[in-house]
Protein backbone atom coordinates (compact mmCIF):
# COMPACT_ATOMS: atom_id res chain seq x y z
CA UNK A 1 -7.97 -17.11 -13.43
CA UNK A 2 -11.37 -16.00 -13.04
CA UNK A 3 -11.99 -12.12 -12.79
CA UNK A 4 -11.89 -10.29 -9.08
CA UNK A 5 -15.23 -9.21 -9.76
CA UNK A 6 -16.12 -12.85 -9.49
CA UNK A 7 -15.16 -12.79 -5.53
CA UNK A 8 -19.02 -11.81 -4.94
CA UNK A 9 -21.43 -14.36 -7.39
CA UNK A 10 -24.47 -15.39 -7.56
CA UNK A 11 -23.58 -18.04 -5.26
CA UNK A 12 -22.05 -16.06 -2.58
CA UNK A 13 -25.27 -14.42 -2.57
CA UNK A 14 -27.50 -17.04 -2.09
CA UNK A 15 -25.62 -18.22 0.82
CA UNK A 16 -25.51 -15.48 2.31
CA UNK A 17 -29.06 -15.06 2.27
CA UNK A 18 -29.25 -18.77 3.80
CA UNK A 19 -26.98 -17.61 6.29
CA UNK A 20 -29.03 -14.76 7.13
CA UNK A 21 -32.16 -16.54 7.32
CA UNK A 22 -30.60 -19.28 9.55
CA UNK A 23 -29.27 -15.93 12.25
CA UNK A 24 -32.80 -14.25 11.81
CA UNK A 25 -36.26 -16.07 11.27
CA UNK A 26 -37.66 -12.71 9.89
CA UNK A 27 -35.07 -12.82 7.37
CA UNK A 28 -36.51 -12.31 4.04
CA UNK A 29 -33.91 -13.69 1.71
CA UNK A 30 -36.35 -14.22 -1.14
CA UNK A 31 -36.23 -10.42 -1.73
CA UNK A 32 -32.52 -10.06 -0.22
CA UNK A 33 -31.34 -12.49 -3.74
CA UNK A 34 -33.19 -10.15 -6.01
CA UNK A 35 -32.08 -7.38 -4.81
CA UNK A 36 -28.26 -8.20 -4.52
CA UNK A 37 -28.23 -10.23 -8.01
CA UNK A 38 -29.73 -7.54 -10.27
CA UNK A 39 -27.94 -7.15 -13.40
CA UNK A 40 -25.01 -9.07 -11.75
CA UNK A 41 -22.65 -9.47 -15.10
CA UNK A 42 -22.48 -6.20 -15.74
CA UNK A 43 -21.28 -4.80 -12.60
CA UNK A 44 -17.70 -4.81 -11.27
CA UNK A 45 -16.44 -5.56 -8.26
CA UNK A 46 -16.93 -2.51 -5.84
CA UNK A 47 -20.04 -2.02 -7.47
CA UNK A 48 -20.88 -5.64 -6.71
CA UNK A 49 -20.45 -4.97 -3.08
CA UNK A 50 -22.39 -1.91 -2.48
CA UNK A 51 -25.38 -3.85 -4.53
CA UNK A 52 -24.59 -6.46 -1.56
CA UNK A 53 -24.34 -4.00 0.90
CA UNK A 54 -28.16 -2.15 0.10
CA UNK A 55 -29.65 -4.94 0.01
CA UNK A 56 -28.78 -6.25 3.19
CA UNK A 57 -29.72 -2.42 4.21
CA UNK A 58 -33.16 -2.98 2.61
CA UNK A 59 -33.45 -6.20 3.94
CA UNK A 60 -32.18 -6.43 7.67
CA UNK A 61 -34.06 -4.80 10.89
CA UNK A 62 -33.40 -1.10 10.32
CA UNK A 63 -33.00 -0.77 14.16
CA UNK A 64 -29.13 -0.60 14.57
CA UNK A 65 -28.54 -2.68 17.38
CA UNK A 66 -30.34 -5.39 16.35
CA UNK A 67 -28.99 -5.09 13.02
CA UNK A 68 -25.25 -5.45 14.48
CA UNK A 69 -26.03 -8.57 16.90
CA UNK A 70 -27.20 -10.51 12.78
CA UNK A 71 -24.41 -9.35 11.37
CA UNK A 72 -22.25 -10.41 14.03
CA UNK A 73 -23.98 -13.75 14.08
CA UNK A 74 -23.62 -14.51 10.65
CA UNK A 75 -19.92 -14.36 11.06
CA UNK A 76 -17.30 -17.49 11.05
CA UNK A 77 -16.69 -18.88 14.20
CA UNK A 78 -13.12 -18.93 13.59
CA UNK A 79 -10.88 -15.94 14.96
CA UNK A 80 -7.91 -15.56 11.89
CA UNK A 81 -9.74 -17.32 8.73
CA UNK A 82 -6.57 -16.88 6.53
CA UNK A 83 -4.51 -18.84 9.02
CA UNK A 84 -7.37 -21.63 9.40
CA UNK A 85 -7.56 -21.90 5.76
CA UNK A 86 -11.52 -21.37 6.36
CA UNK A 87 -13.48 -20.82 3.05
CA UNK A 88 -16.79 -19.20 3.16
CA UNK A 89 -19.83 -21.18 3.33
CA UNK A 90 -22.93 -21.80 5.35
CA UNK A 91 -20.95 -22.29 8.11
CA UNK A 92 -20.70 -18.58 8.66
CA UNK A 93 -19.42 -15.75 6.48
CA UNK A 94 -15.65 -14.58 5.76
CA UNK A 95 -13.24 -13.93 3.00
CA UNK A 96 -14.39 -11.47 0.36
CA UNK A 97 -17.98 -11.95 1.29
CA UNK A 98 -17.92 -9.83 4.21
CA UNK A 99 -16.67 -6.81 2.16
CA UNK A 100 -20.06 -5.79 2.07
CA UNK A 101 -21.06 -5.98 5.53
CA UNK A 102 -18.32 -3.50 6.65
CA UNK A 103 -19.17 -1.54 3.91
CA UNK A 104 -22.79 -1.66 5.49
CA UNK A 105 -21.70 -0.81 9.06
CA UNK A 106 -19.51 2.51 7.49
CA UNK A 107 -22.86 2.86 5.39
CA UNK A 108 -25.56 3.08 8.51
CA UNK A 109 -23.70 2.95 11.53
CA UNK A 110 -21.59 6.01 11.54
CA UNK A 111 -23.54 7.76 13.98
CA UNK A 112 -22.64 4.83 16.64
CA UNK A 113 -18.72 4.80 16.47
CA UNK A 114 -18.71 2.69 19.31
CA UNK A 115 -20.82 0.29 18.84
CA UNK A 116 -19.91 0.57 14.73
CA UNK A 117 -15.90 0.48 16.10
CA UNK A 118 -16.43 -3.08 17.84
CA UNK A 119 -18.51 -4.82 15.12
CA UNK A 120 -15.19 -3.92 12.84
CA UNK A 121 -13.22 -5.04 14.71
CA UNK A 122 -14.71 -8.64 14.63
CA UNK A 123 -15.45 -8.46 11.04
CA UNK A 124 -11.87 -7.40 10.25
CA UNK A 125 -10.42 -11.27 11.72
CA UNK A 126 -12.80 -12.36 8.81
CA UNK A 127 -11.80 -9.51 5.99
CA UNK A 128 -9.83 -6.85 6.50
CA UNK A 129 -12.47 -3.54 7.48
CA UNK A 130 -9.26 -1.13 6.22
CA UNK A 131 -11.79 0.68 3.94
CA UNK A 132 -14.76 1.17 6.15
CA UNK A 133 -13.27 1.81 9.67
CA UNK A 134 -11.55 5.37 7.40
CA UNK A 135 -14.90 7.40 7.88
CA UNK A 136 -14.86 7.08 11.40
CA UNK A 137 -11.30 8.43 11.38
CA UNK A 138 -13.17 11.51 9.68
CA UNK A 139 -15.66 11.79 11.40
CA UNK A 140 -15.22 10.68 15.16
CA UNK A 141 -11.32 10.85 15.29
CA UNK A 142 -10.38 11.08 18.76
CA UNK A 143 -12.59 8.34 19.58
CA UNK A 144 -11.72 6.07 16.91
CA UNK A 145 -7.49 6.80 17.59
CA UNK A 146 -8.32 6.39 21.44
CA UNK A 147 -9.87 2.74 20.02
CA UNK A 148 -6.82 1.78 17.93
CA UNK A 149 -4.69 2.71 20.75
CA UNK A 150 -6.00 -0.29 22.27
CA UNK A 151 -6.16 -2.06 19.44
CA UNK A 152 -2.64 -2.05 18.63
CA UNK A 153 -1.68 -4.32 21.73
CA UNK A 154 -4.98 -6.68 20.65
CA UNK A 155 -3.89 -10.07 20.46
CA UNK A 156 -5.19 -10.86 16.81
CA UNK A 157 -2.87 -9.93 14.36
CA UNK A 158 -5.62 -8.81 12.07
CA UNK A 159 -7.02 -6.01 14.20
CA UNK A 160 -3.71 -4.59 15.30
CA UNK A 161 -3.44 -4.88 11.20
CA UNK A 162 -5.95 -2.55 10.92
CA UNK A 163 -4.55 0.03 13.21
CA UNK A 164 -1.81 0.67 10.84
CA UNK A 165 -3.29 -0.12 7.23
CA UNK A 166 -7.29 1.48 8.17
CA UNK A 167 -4.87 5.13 9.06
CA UNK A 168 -3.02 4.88 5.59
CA UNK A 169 -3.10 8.57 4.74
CA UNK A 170 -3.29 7.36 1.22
CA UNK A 171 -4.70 3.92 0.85
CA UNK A 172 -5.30 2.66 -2.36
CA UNK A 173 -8.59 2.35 -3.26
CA UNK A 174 -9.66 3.85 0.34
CA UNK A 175 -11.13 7.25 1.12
CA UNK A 176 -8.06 9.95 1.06
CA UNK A 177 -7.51 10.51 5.21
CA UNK A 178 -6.80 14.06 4.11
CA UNK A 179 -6.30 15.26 7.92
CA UNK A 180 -3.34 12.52 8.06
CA UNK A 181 -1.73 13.85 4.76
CA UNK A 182 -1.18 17.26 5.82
CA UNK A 183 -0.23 16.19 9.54
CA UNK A 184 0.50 12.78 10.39
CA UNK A 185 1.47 13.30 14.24
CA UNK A 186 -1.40 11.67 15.40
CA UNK A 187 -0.31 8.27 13.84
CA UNK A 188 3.30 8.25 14.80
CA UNK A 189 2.07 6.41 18.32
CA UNK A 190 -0.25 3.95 16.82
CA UNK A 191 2.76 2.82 14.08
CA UNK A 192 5.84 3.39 16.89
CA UNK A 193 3.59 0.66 18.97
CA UNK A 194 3.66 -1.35 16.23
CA UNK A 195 7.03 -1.06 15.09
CA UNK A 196 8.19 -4.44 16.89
CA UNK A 197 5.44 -6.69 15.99
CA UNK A 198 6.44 -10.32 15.67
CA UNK A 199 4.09 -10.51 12.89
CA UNK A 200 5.91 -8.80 9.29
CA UNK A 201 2.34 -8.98 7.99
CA UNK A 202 1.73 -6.38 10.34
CA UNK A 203 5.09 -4.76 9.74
CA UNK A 204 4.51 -4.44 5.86
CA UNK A 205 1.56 -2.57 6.97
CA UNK A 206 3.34 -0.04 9.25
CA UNK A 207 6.06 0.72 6.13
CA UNK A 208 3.51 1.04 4.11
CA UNK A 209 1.92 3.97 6.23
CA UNK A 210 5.37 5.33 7.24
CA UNK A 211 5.82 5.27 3.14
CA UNK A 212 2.35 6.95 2.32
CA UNK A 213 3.58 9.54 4.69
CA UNK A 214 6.78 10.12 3.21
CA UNK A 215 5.39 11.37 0.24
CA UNK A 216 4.44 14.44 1.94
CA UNK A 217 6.82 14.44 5.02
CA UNK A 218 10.09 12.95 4.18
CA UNK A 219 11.93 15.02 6.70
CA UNK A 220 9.59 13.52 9.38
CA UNK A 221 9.76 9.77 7.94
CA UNK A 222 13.78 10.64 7.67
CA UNK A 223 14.18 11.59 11.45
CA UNK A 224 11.59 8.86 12.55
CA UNK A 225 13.63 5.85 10.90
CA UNK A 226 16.90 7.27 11.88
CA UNK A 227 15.57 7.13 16.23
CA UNK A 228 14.03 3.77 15.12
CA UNK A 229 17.31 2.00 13.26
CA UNK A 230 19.25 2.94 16.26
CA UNK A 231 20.21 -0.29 18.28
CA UNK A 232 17.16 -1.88 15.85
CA UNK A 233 16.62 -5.44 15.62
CA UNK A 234 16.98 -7.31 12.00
CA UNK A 235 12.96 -6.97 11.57
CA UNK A 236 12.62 -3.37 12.49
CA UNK A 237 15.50 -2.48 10.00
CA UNK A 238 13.55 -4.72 7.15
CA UNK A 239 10.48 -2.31 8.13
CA UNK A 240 12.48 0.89 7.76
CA UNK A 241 14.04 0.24 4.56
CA UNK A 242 10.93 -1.06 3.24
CA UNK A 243 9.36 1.98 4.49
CA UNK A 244 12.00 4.60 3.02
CA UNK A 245 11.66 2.91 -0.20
CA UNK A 246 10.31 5.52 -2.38
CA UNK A 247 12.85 8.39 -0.50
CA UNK A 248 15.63 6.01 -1.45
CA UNK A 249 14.49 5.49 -4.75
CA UNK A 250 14.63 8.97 -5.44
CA UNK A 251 17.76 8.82 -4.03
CA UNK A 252 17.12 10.81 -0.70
CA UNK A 253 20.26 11.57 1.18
CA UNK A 254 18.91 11.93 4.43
CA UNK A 255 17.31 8.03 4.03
CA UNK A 256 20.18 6.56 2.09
CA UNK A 257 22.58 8.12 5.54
CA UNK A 258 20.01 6.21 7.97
CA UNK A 259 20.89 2.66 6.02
CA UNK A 260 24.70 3.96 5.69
CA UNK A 261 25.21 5.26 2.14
CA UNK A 262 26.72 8.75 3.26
CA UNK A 263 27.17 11.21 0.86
CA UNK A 264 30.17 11.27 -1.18
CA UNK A 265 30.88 14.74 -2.81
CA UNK A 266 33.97 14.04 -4.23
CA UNK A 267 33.14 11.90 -6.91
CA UNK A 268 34.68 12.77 -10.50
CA UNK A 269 32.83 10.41 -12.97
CA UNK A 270 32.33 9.91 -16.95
CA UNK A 271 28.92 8.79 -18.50
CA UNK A 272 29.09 7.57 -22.28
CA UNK A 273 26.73 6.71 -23.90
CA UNK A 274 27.25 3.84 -26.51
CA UNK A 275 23.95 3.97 -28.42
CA UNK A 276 22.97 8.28 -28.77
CA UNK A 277 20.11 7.52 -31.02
CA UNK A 278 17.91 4.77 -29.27
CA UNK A 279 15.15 2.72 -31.86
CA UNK A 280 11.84 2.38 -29.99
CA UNK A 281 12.33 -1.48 -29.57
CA UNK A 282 16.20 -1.56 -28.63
CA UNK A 283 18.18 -0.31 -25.63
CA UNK A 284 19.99 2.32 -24.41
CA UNK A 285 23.65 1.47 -23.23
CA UNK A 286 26.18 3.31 -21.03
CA UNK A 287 28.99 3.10 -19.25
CA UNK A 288 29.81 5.06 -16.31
CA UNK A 289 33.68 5.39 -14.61
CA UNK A 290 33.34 6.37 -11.14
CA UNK A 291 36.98 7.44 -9.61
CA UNK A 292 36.98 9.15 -5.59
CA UNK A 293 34.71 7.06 -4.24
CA UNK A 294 35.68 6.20 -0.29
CA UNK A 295 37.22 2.67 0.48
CA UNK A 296 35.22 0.58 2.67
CA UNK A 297 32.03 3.00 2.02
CA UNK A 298 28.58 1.29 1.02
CA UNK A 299 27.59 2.34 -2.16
CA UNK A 300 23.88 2.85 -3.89
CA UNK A 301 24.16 3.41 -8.10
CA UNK A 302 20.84 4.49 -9.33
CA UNK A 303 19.66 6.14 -12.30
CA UNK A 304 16.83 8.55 -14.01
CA UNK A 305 16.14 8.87 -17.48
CA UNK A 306 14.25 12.29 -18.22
CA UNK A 307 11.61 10.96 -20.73
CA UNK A 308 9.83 13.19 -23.35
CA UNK A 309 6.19 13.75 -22.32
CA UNK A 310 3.36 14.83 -25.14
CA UNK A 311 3.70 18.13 -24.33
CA UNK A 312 7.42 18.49 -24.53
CA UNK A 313 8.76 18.90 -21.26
CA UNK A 314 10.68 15.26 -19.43
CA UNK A 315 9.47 13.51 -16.48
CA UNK A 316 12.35 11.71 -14.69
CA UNK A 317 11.74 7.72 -13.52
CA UNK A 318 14.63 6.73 -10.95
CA UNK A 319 15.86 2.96 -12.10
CA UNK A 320 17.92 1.18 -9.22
CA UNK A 321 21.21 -0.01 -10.81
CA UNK A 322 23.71 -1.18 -8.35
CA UNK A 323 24.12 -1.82 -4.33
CA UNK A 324 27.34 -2.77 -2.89
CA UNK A 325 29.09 -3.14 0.48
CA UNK A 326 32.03 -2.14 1.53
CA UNK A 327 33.97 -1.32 -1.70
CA UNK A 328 36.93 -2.44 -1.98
CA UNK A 329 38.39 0.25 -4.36
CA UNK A 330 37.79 3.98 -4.97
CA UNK A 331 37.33 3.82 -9.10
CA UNK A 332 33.98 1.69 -9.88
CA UNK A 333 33.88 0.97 -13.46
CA UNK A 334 30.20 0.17 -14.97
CA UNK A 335 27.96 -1.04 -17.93
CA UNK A 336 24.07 -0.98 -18.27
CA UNK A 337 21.65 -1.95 -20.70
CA UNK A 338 17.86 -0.34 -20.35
CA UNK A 339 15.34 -1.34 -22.82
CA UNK A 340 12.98 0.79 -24.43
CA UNK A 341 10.34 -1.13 -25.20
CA UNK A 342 6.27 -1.32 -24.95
CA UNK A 343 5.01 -1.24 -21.22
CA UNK A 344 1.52 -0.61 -20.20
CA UNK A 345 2.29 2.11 -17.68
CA UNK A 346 4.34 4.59 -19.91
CA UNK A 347 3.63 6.06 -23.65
CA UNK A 348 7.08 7.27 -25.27
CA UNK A 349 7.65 10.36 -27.65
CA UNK A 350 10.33 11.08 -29.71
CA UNK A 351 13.09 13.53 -28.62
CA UNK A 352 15.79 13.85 -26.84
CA UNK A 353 15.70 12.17 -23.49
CA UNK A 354 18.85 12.74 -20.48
CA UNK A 355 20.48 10.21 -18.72
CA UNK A 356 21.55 10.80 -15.20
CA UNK A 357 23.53 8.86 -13.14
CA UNK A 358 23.50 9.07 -9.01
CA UNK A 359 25.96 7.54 -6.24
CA UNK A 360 24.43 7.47 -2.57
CA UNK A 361 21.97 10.18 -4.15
CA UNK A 362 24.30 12.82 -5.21
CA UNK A 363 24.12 13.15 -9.24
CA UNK A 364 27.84 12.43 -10.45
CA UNK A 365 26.96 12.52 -14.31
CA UNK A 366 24.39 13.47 -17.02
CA UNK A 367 24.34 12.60 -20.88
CA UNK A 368 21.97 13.41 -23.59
CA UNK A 369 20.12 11.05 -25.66
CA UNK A 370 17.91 10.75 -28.74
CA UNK A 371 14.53 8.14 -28.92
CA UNK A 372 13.66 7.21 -32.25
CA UNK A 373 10.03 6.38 -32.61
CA UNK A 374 8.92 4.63 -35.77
């Protein structure tokens, strides 16, 4: 598989300045090419794009009206690429080649949210414009929510998209929406309007905001998904769950309640551990006996292990274990292996570690245990 960075090529480029020159006779897409190809190989792929993205700045009319009917023009004809399985050629630009031109209407059109708003909108059924409609959110907010608003009942699945994955208080490789983080009110609208959508590409995207905003306001995203899960369709539940992930990983009562794990406080149980001193390499293995648990209940086992950091102290990382329905019986009876082996997203130390075992997010048991390193 080629690298990502590979999405925007020397080829890409010179079509695009064919493209350009075929939209605008005054193109100059002699010095458009140089300027976008410069030291190519070594760039990545953002980097890549905002090379793109000045040139065409260098290159096209610098009056911004004029610059937004070319850049519309050199768009695909086609009104959802991804479902017409269009590629980009000379036939018009989409896929990751029009990365750049949103970045360029963020770049020199914020002062014309309007006009800047609509020519997003277009590009978006081409590419998704998630990353450059987020300054206008900063800057012109009330205008650009009052545009979503209406954008959430367009009838392209792609722009009501971007009404729920463009406000992602904490989009990945987007600008932090750091007005949205500390109050998220304004979006609840925008994603309640979505909630229903008979696309779950557009769904995904709503859980995925409802889950940024968890991070910050789980009592909100708690009290939101229990009003929405009431009389809820197969489709909206999916979304809530899927947007309560993280709360119910970390085994968040008030989320695991809303799906119908209630709390159960009676529960007496044993952890042993079977292997106390754990060889980088092997696996830690436990048992757990579970006795009070309520007949008929539904029943979410999950687990932390409180690693060692560098500096001494544990971080704990929640593991999901078990999910059953309905149990039959009020003594559950357990085994787990874990292994302990390289990963690319954790380091281990040495040092005692702690298990800790949760039902329906209630800890029920805690053992110690030692990690050998080598």
């Amino acid at each position: 598989m080629e690298p990502f960075k590979e999405f925007i090529n020397n080829s890409v480029i010179a079509t695009l300045g064919q493209i350009y020159q075929r939209v605008s006779d005054d193109f100059d897409d002699k010095k458009f090419c140089v300027l976008a190809s410069k030291s190519l190989e070594k760039l990545e792929l953002k980097e890549r794009v905002l090379q793109v993205r000045d040139a065409l700045d260098e290159t096209l009319p610098q009056d911004y009206g004029r610059r937004c009917e070319i850049l519309l023009g050199s768009l695909h004809s086609s009104q959802d690429t991804d479902r017409d399985g269009v590629k980009f050629s000379e036939e018009g630009v989409s896929g990751f080649a029009v990365w750049p031109l949103t970045e360029l209407v963020a770049f020199s059109g914020l002062e014309y949210p309007e006009h800047s708003l609509a020519v997003l909108k277009e590009m978006t059924k081409r590419f998704s414009s998630e990353f450059a409609v987020r300054p206008f959110l900063i800057a012109h907010e009330e205008i650009t929510l009052k545009t979503f608003a209406d954008w959430a009942q367009d009838a392209n699945r792609h722009v009501r998209r971007l009404v729920s994955e463009g406000s992602r208080p904490k989009l990945p490789w987007g600008i932090r929406l750091h007005r949205f983080v500390d109050d998220p009110a304004p979006l609840i609208p925008l994603l309640a309007a979505l909630k229903d959508d008979p696309e779950e590409y557009v769904c995904r995207s709503v859980a995925n905001n409802l889950n940024d905003i968890a991070k910050d306001h789980a009592e909100k995203v708690v009290s939101l998904a229990g009003e929405w899960a009431i009389d809820a369709p197969a489709s909206r539940l999916k979304l809530l769950k899927h947007a309560c992930r993280t709360l119910i990983k970390n085994g968040d009562s008030g989320a695991l309640k809303v799906f119908g794990y209630n709390t159960m406080n009676a529960v007496d149980a044993t952890i042993k551990i079977k292997t106390p001193r754990v060889k980088y390499g092997e696996s830690l293995e436990f048992d757990i006996e579970a006795n009070g648990l309520n007949v008929g209940a539904n029943l979410m086992v999950d687990y932390k292990i409180h690693f060692v950091k560098a500096n001494g102290l544990t971080a704990a990382k929640v593991f999901k274990w078990m999910d059953k329905r309905a149990i039959k019986a009020s003594t559950l009876i357990a085994s787990r292996r874990h292994a302990i082996k390289p990963i690319t997203t954790r380091r281990y130390y040495g040092g005692t570690h702690k298990l800790e075992v949760m039902v329906n997010g209630l800890t029920v048991g805690s053992a110690p245990f030692e990690l050998v390193m080598p």
